[in-house]
N, C-alpha and C. Protein backbone atom coordinates (compact mmCIF):
# COMPACT_ATOMS: atom_id res chain seq x y z
N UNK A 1 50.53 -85.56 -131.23
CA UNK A 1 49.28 -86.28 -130.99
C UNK A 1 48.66 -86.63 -132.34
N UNK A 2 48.03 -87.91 -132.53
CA UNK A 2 48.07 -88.41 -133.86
C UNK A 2 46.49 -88.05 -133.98
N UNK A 3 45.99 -88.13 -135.14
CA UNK A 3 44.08 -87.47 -135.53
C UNK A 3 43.53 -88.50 -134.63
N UNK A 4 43.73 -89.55 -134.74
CA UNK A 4 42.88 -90.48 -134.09
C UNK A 4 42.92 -90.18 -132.24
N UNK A 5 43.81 -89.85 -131.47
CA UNK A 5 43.96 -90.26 -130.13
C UNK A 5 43.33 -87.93 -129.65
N UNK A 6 43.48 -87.63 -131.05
CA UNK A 6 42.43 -86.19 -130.78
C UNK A 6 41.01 -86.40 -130.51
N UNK A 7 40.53 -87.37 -131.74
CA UNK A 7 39.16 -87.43 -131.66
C UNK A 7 38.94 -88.23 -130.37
N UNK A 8 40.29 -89.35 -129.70
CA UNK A 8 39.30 -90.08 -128.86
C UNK A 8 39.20 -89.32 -127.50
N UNK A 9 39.61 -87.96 -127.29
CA UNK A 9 39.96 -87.38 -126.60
C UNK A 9 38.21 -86.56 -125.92
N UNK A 10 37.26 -86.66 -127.22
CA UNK A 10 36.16 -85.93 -127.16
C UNK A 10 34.96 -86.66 -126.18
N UNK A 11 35.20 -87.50 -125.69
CA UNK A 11 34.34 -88.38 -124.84
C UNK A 11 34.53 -88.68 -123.70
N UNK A 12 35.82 -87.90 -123.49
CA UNK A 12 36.64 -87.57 -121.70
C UNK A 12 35.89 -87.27 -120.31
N UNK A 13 35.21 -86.24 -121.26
CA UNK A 13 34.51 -85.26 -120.57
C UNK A 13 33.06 -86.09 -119.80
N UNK A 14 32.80 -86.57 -121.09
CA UNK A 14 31.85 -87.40 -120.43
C UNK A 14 31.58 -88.72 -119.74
N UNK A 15 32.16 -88.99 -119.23
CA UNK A 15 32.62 -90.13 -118.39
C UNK A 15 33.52 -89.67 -117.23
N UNK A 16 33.29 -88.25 -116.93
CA UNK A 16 33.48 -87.66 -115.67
C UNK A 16 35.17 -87.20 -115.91
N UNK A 17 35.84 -87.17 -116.89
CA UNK A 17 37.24 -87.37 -116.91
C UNK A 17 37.59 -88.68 -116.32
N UNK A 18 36.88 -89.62 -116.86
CA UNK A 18 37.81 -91.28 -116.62
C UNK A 18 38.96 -91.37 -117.92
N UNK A 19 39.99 -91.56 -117.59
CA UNK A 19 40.95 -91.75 -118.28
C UNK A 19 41.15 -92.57 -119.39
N UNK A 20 39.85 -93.50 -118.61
CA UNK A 20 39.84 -94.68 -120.25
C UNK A 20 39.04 -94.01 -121.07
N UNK A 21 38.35 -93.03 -120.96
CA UNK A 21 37.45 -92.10 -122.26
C UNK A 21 38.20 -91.45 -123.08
N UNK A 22 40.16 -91.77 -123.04
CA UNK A 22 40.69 -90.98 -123.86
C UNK A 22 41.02 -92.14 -125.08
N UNK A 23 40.00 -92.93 -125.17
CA UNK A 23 40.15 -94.40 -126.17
C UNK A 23 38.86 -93.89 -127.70
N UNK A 24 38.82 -93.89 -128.34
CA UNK A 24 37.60 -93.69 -129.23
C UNK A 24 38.23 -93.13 -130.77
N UNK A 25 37.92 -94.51 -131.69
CA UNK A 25 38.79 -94.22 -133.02
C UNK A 25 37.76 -92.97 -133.82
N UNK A 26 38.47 -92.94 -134.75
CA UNK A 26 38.09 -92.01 -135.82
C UNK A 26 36.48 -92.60 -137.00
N UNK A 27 37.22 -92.01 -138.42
CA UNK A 27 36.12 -92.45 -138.40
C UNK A 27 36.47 -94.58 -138.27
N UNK A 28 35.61 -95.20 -138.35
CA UNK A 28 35.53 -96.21 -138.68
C UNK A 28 35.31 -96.98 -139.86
N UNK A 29 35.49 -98.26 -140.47
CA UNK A 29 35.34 -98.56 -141.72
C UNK A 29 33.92 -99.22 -141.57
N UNK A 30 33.37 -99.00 -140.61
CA UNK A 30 31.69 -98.90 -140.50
C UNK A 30 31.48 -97.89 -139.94
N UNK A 31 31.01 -96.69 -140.20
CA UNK A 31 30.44 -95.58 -140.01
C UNK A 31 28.85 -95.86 -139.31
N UNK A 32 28.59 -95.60 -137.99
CA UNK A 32 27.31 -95.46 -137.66
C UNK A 32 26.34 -94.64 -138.71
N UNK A 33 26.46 -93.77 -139.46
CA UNK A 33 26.20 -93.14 -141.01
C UNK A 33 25.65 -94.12 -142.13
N UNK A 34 26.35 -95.32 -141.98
CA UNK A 34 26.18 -96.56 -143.08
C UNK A 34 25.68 -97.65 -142.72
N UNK A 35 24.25 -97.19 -142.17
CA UNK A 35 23.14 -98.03 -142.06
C UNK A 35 23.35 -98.41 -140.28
N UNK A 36 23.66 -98.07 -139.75
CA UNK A 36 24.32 -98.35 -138.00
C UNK A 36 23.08 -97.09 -137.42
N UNK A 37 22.52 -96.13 -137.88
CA UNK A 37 22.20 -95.46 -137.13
C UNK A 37 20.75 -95.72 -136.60
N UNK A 38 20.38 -96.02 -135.29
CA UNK A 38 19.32 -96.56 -135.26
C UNK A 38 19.36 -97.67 -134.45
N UNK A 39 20.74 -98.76 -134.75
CA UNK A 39 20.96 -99.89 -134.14
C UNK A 39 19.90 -100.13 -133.22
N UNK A 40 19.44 -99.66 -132.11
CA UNK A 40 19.30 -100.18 -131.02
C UNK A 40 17.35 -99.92 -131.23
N UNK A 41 17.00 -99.05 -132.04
CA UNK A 41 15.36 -99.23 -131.84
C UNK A 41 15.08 -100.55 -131.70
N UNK A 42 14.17 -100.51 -131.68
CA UNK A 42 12.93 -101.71 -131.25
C UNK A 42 13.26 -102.51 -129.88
N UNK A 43 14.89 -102.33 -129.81
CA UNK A 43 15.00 -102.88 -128.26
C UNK A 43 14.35 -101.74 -127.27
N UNK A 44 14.13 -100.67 -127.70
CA UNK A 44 14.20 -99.96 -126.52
C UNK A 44 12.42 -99.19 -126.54
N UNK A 45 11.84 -100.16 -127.48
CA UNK A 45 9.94 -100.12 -126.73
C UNK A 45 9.79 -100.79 -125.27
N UNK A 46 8.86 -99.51 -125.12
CA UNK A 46 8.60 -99.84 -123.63
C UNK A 46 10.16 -99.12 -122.31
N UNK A 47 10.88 -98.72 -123.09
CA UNK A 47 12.11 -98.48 -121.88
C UNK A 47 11.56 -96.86 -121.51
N UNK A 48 12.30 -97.13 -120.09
CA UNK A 48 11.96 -95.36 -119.31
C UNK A 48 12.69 -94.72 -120.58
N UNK A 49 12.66 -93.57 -120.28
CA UNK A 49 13.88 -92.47 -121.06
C UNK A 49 14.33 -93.05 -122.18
N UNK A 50 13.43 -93.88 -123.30
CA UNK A 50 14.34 -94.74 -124.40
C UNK A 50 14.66 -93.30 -125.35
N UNK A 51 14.46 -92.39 -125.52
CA UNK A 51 14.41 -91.38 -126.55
C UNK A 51 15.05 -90.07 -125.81
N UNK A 52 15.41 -90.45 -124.55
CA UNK A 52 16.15 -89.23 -123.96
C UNK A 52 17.97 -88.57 -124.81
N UNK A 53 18.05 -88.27 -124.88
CA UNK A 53 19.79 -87.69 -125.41
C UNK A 53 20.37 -88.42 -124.07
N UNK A 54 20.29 -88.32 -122.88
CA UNK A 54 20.91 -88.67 -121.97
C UNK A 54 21.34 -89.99 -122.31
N UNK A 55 20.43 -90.99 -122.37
CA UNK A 55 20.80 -92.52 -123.14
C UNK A 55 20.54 -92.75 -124.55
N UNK A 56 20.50 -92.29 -125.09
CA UNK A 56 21.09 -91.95 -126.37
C UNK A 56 22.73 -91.61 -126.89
N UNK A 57 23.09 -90.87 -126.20
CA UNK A 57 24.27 -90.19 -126.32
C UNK A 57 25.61 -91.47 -126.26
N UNK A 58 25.11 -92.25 -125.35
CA UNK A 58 26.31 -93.09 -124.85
C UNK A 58 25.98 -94.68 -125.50
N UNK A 59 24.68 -94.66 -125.84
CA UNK A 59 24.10 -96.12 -126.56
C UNK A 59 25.07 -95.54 -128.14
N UNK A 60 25.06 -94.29 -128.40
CA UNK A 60 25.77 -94.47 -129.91
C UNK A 60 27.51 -94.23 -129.85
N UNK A 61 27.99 -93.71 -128.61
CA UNK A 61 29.18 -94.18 -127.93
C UNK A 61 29.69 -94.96 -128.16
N UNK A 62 28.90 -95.96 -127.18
CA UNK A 62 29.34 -97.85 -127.13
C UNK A 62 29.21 -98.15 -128.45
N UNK A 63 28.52 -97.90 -129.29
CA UNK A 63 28.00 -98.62 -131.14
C UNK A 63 29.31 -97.87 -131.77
N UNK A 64 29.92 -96.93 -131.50
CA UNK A 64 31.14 -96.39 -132.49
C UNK A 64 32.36 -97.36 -131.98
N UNK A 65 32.65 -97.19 -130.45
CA UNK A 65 33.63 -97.84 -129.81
C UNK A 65 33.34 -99.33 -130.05
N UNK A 66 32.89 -100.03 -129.85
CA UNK A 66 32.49 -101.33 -130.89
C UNK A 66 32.83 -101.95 -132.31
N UNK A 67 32.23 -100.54 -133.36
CA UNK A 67 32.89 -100.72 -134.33
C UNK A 67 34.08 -100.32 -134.73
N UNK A 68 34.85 -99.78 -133.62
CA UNK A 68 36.48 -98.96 -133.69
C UNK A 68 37.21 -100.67 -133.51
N UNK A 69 36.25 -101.28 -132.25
CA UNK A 69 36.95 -102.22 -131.57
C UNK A 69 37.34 -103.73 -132.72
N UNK A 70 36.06 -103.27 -133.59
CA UNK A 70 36.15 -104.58 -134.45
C UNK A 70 37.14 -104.58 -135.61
N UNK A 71 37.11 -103.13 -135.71
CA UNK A 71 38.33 -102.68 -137.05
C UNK A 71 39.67 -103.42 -136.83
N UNK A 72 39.69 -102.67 -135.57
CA UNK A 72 41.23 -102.89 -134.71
C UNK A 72 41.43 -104.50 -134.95
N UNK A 73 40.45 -105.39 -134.52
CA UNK A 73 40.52 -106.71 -134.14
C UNK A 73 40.64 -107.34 -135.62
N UNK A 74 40.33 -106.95 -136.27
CA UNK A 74 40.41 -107.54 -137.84
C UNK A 74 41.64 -106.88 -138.21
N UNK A 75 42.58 -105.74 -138.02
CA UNK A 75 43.87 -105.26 -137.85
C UNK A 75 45.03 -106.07 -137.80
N UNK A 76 44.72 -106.57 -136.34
CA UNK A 76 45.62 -106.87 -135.84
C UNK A 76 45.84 -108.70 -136.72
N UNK A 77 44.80 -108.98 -136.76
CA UNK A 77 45.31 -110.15 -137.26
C UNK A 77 45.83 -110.30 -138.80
N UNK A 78 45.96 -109.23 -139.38
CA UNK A 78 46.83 -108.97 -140.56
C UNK A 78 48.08 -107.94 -140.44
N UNK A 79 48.28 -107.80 -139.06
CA UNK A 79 49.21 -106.90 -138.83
C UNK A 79 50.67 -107.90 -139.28
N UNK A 80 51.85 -106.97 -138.81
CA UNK A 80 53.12 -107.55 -139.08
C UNK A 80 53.37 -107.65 -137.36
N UNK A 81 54.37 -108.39 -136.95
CA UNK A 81 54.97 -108.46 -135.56
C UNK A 81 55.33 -107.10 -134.79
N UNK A 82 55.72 -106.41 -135.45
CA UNK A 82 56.29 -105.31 -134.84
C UNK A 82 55.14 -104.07 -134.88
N UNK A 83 53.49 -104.22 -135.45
CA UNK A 83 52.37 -103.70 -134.95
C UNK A 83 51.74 -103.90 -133.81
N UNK A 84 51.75 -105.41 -133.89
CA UNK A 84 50.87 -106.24 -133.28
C UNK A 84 51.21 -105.46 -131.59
N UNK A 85 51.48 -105.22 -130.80
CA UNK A 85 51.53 -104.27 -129.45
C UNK A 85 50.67 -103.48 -129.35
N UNK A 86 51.32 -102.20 -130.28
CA UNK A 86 50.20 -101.43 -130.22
C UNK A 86 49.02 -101.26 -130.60
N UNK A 87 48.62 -102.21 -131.26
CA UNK A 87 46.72 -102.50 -131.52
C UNK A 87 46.19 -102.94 -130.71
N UNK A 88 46.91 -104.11 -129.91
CA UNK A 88 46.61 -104.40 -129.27
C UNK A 88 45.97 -103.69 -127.65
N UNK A 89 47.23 -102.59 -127.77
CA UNK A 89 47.07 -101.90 -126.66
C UNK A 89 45.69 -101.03 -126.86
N UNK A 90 45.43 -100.59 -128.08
CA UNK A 90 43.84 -99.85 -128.80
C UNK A 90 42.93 -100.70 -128.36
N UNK A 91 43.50 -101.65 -128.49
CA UNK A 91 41.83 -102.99 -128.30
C UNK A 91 41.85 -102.69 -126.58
N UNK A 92 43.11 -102.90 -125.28
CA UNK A 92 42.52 -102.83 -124.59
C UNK A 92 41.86 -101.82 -124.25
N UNK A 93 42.60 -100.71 -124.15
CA UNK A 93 41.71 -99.35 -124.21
C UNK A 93 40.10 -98.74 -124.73
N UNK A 94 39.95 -100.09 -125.40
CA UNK A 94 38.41 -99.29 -126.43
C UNK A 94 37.71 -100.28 -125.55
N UNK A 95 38.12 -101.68 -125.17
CA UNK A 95 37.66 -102.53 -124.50
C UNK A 95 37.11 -102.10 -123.22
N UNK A 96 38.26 -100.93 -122.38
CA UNK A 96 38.26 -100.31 -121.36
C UNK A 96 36.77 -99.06 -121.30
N UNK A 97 36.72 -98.75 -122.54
CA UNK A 97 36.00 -97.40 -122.85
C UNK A 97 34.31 -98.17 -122.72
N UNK A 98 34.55 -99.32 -123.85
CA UNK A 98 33.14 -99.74 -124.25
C UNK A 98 32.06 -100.37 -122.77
N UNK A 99 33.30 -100.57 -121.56
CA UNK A 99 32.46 -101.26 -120.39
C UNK A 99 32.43 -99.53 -119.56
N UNK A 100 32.98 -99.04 -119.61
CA UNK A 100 32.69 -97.86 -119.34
C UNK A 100 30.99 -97.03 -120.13
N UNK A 101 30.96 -97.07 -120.87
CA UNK A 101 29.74 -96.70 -121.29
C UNK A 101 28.36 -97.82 -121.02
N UNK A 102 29.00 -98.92 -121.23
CA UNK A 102 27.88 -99.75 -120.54
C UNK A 102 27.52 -99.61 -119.21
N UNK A 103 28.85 -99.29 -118.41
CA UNK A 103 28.00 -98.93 -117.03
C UNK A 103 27.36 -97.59 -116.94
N UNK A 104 27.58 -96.97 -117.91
CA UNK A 104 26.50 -95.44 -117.92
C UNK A 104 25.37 -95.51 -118.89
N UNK A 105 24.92 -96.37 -119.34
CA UNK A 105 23.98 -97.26 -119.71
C UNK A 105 23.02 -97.45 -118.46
N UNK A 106 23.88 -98.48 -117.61
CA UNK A 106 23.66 -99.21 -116.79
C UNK A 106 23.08 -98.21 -115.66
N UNK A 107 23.49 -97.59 -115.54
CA UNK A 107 23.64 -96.23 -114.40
C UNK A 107 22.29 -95.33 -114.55
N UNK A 108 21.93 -95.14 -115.54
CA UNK A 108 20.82 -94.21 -116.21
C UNK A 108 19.72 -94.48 -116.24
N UNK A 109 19.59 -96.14 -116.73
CA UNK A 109 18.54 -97.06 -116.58
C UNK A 109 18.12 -97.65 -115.17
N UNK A 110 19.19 -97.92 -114.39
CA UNK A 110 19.05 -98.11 -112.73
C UNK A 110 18.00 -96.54 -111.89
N UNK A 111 18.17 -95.76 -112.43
CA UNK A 111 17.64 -94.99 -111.76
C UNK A 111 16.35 -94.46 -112.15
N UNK A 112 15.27 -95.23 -113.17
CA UNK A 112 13.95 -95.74 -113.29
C UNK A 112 13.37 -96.42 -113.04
N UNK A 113 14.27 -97.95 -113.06
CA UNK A 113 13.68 -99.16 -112.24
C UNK A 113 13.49 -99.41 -110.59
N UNK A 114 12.38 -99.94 -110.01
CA UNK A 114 12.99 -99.76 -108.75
C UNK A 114 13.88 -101.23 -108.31
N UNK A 115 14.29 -101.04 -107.26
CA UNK A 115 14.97 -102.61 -107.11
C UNK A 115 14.55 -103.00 -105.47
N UNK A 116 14.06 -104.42 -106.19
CA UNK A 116 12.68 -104.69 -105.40
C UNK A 116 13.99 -106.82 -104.90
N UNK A 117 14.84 -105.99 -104.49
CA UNK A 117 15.71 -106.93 -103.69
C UNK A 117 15.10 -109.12 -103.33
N UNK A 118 13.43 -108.74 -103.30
CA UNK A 118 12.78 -110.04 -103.43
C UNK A 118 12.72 -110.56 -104.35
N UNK A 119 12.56 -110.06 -105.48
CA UNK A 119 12.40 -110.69 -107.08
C UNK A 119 13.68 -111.27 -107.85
N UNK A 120 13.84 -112.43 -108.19
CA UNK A 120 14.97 -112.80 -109.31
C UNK A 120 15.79 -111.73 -109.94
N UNK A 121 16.86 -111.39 -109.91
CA UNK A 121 17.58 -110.88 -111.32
C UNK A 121 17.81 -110.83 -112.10
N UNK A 122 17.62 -110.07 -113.59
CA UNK A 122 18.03 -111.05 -114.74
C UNK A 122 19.38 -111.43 -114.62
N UNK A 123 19.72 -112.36 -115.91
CA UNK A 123 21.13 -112.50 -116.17
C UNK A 123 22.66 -111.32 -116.77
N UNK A 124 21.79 -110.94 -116.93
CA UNK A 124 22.86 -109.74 -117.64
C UNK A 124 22.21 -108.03 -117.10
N UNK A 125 22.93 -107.28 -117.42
CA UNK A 125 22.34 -105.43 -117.22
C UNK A 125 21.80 -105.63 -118.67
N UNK A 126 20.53 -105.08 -118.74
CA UNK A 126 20.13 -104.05 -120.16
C UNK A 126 21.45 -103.84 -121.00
N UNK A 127 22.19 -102.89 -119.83
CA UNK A 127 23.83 -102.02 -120.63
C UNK A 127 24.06 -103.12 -121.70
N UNK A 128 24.38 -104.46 -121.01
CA UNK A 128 25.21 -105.87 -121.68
C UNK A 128 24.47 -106.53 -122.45
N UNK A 129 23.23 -105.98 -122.39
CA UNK A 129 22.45 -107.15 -123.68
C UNK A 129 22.32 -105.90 -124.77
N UNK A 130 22.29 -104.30 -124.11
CA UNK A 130 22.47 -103.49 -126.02
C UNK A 130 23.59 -103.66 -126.47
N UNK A 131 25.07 -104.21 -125.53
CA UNK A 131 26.03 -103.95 -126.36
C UNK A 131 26.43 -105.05 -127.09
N UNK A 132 25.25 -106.25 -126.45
CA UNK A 132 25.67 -107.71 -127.08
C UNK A 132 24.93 -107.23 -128.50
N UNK A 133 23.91 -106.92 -128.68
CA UNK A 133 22.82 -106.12 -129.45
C UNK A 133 24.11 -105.27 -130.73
N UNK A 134 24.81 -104.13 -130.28
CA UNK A 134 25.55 -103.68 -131.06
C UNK A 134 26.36 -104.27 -131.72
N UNK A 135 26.96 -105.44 -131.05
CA UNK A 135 28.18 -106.44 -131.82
C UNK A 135 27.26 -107.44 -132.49
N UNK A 136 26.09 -107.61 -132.84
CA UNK A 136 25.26 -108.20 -133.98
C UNK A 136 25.13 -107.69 -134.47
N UNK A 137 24.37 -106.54 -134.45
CA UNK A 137 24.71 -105.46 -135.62
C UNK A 137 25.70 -105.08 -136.70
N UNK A 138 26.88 -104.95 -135.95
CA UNK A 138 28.06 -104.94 -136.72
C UNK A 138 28.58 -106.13 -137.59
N UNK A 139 28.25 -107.18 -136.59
CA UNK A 139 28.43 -108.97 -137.01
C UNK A 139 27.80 -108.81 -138.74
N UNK A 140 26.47 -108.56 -138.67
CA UNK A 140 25.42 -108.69 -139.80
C UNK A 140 25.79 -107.86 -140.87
N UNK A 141 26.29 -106.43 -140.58
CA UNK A 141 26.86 -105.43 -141.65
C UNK A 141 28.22 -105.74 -141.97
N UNK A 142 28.44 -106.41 -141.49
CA UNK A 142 30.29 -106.71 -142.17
C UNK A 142 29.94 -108.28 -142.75
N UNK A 143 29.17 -109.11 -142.67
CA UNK A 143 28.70 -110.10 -143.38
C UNK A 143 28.28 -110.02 -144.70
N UNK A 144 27.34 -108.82 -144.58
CA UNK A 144 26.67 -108.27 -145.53
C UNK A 144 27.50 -108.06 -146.71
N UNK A 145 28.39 -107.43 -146.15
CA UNK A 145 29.40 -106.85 -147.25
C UNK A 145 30.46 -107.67 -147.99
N UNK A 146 30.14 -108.67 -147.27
CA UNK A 146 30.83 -110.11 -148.03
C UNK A 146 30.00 -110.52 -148.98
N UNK A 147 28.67 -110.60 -149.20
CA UNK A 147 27.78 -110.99 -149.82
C UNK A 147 27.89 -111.38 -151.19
N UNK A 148 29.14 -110.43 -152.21
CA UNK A 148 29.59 -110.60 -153.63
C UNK A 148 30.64 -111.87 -153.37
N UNK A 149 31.25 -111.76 -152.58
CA UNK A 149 32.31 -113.06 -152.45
C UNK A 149 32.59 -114.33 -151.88
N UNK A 150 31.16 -113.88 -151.37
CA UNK A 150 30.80 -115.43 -150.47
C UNK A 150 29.68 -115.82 -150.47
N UNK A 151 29.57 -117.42 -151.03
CA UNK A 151 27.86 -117.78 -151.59
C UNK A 151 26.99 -118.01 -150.48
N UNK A 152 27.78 -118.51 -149.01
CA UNK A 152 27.24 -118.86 -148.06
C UNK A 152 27.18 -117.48 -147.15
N UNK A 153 27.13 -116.20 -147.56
CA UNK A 153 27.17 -115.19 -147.00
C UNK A 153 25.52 -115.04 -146.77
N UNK A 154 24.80 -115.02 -147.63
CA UNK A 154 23.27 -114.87 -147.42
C UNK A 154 22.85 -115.78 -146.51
N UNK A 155 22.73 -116.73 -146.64
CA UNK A 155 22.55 -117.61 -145.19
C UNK A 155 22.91 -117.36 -144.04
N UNK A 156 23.86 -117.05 -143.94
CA UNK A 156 25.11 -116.23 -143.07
C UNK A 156 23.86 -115.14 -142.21
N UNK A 157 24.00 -114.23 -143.41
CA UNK A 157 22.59 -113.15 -142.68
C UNK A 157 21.85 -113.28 -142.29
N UNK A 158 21.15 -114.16 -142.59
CA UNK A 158 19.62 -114.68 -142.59
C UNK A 158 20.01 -115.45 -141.68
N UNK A 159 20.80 -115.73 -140.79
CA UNK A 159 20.82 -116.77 -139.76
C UNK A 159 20.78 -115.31 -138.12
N UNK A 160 21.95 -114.54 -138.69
CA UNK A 160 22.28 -113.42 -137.49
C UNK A 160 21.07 -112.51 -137.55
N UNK A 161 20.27 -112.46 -138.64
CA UNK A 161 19.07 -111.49 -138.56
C UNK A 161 18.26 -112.07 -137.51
N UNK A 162 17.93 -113.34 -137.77
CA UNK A 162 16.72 -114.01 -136.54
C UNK A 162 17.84 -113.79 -135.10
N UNK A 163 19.15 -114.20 -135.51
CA UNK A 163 19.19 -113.68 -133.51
C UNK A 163 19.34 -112.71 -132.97
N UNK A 164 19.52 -111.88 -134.08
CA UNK A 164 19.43 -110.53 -133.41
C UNK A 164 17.88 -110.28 -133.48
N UNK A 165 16.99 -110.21 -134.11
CA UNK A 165 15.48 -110.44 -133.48
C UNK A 165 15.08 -110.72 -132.82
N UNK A 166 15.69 -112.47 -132.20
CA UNK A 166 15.89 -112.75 -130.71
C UNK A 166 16.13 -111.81 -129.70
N UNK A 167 17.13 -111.32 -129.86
CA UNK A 167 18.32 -110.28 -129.01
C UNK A 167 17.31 -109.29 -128.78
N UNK A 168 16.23 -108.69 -129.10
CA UNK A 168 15.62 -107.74 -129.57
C UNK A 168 15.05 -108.04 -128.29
N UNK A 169 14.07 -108.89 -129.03
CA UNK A 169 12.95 -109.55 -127.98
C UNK A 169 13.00 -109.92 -126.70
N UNK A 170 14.13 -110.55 -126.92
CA UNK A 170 14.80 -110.71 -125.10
C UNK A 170 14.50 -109.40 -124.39
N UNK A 171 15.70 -108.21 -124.86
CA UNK A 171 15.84 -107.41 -124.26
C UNK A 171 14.45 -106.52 -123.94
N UNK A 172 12.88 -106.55 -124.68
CA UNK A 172 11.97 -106.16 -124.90
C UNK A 172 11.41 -106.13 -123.38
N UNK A 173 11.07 -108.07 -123.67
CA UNK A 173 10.72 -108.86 -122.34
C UNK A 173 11.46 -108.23 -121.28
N UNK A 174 12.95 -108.47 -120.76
CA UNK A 174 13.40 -107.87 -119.75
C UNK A 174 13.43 -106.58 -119.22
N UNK A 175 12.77 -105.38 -119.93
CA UNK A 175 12.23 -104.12 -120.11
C UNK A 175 11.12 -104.04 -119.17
N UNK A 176 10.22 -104.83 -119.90
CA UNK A 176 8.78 -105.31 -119.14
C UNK A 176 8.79 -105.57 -117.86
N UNK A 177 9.28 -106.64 -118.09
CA UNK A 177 9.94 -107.64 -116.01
C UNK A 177 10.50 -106.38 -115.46
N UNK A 178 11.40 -105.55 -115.87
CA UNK A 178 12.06 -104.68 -114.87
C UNK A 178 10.73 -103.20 -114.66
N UNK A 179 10.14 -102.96 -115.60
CA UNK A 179 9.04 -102.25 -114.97
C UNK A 179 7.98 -102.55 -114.43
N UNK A 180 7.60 -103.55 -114.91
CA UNK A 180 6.54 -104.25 -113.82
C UNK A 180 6.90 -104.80 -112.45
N UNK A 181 7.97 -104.47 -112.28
CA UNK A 181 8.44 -105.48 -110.88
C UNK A 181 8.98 -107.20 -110.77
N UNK A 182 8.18 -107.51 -111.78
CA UNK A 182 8.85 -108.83 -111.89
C UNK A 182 10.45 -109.80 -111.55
N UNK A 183 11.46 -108.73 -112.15
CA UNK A 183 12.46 -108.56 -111.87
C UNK A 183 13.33 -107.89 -111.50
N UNK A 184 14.75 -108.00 -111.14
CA UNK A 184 15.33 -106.69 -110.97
C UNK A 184 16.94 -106.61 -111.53
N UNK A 185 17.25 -105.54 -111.95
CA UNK A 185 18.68 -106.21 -112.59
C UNK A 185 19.74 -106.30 -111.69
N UNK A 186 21.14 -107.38 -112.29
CA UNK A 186 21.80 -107.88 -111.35
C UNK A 186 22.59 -106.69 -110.75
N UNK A 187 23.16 -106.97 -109.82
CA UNK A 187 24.04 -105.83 -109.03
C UNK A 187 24.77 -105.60 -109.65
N UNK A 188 25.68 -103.81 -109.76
CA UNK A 188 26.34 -103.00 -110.43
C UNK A 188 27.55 -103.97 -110.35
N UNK A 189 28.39 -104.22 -109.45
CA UNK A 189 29.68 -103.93 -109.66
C UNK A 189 30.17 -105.03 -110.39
N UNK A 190 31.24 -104.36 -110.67
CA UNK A 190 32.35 -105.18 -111.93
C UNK A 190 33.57 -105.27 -111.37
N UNK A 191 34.00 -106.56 -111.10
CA UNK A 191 35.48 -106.65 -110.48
C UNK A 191 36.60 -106.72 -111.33
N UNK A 192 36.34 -106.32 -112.41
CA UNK A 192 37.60 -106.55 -113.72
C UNK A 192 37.95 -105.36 -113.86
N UNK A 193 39.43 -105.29 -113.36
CA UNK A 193 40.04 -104.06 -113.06
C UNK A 193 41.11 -103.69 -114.82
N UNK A 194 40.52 -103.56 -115.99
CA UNK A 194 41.25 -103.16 -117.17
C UNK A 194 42.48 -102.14 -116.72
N UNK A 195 43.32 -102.90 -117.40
CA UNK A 195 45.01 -102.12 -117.36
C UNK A 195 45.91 -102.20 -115.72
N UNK A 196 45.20 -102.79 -114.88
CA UNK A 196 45.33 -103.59 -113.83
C UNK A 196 46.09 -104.50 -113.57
N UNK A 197 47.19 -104.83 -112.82
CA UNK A 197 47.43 -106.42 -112.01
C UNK A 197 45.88 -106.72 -110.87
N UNK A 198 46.05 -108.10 -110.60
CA UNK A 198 45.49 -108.76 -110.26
C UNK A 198 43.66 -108.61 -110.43
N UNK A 199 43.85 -108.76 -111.50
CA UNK A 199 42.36 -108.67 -112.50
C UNK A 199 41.43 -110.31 -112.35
């Protein structure tokens, strides 16, 4: 068993023993440590339980598995032919893991809001707009780090900073709507069966 498929072994448990929780890289070449930690404040004024460990625990989950997912994906496209499989197979697996934690996201937060079946839905779960939220994050810190080698890199930032501010705000507003009643979020299920025929 190789270091990496040990460590992804530690997040099993929590996801009830779902099998795709045995996906979760090591460290990463973005470390939630290196400026990642935190990601998600300011989206989460105004949320039930925003400061609970319970959603906490799995919001920095999805933000590691994310940045495992992006490593991999920048991997593979400098891989040689005879890699290219098995990264691939990492990507689906972390892919598998990261909608897995969004629905325990999703799951945690459902059971503060009420769901008031008359009111509009938003477009997306909370879960799907922090994890759209996390992959800007990462977007902006791996930009960043281009910054010595690329002149159009600052612009670059300064463009993903305002939408992830956006991203922020959105998710703020839809916080609001879902405790005030206004809205309600869309229905749980997910018909995309990962590692599946007829997906």
């Amino acid at each position: 068993m190789t270091k990496m498929s040990v460590q992804l072994e530690l997040y099993k448990s929590e996801l009830g023993g779902d099998s795709r929780a045995a996906m979760i890289a090591g460290a990463s070449c973005l470390d939630i440590a290196e400026g990642q930690r935190g990601w998600y404040e300011g989206a989460l004024v105004g949320m039930p339980s925003s400061c609970s460990p319970e959603l906490l625990r799995p919001l920095n989950r999805l933000h590691a598995v994310n940045s495992r997912q992006w490593d991999d994906e920048d991997r593979v496209r400098q891989a040689g032919d005879g890699e290219i499989p098995a990264i691939k197979r990492e990507i689906d697996e972390l892919n598998s893991l990261r909608h897995a934690f969004i629905e325990r996201v999703d799951r945690i937060l459902d059971e503060v809001w009420s769901a008031n079946e008359d009111v509009p839905p938003l477009t997306e779960s909370i879960g799907s707009a922090l994890d759209r939220l996390s992959v800007q994050t990462l977007r902006i810190a791996h930009t960043k780090r281009r910054l010595g080698d690329d002149a159009c890199a600052a612009e670059r930032v300064a463009i993903l900073c305002r939408q992830r501010d956006d991203l922020v705000w959105s998710i703020v507003v839809a916080c609001e709507d879902l405790t005030s009643g206004r809205r309600r979020t869309p229905r749980p299920e997910r018909m995309k069966l990962y590692g599946k025929s007829g997906r």
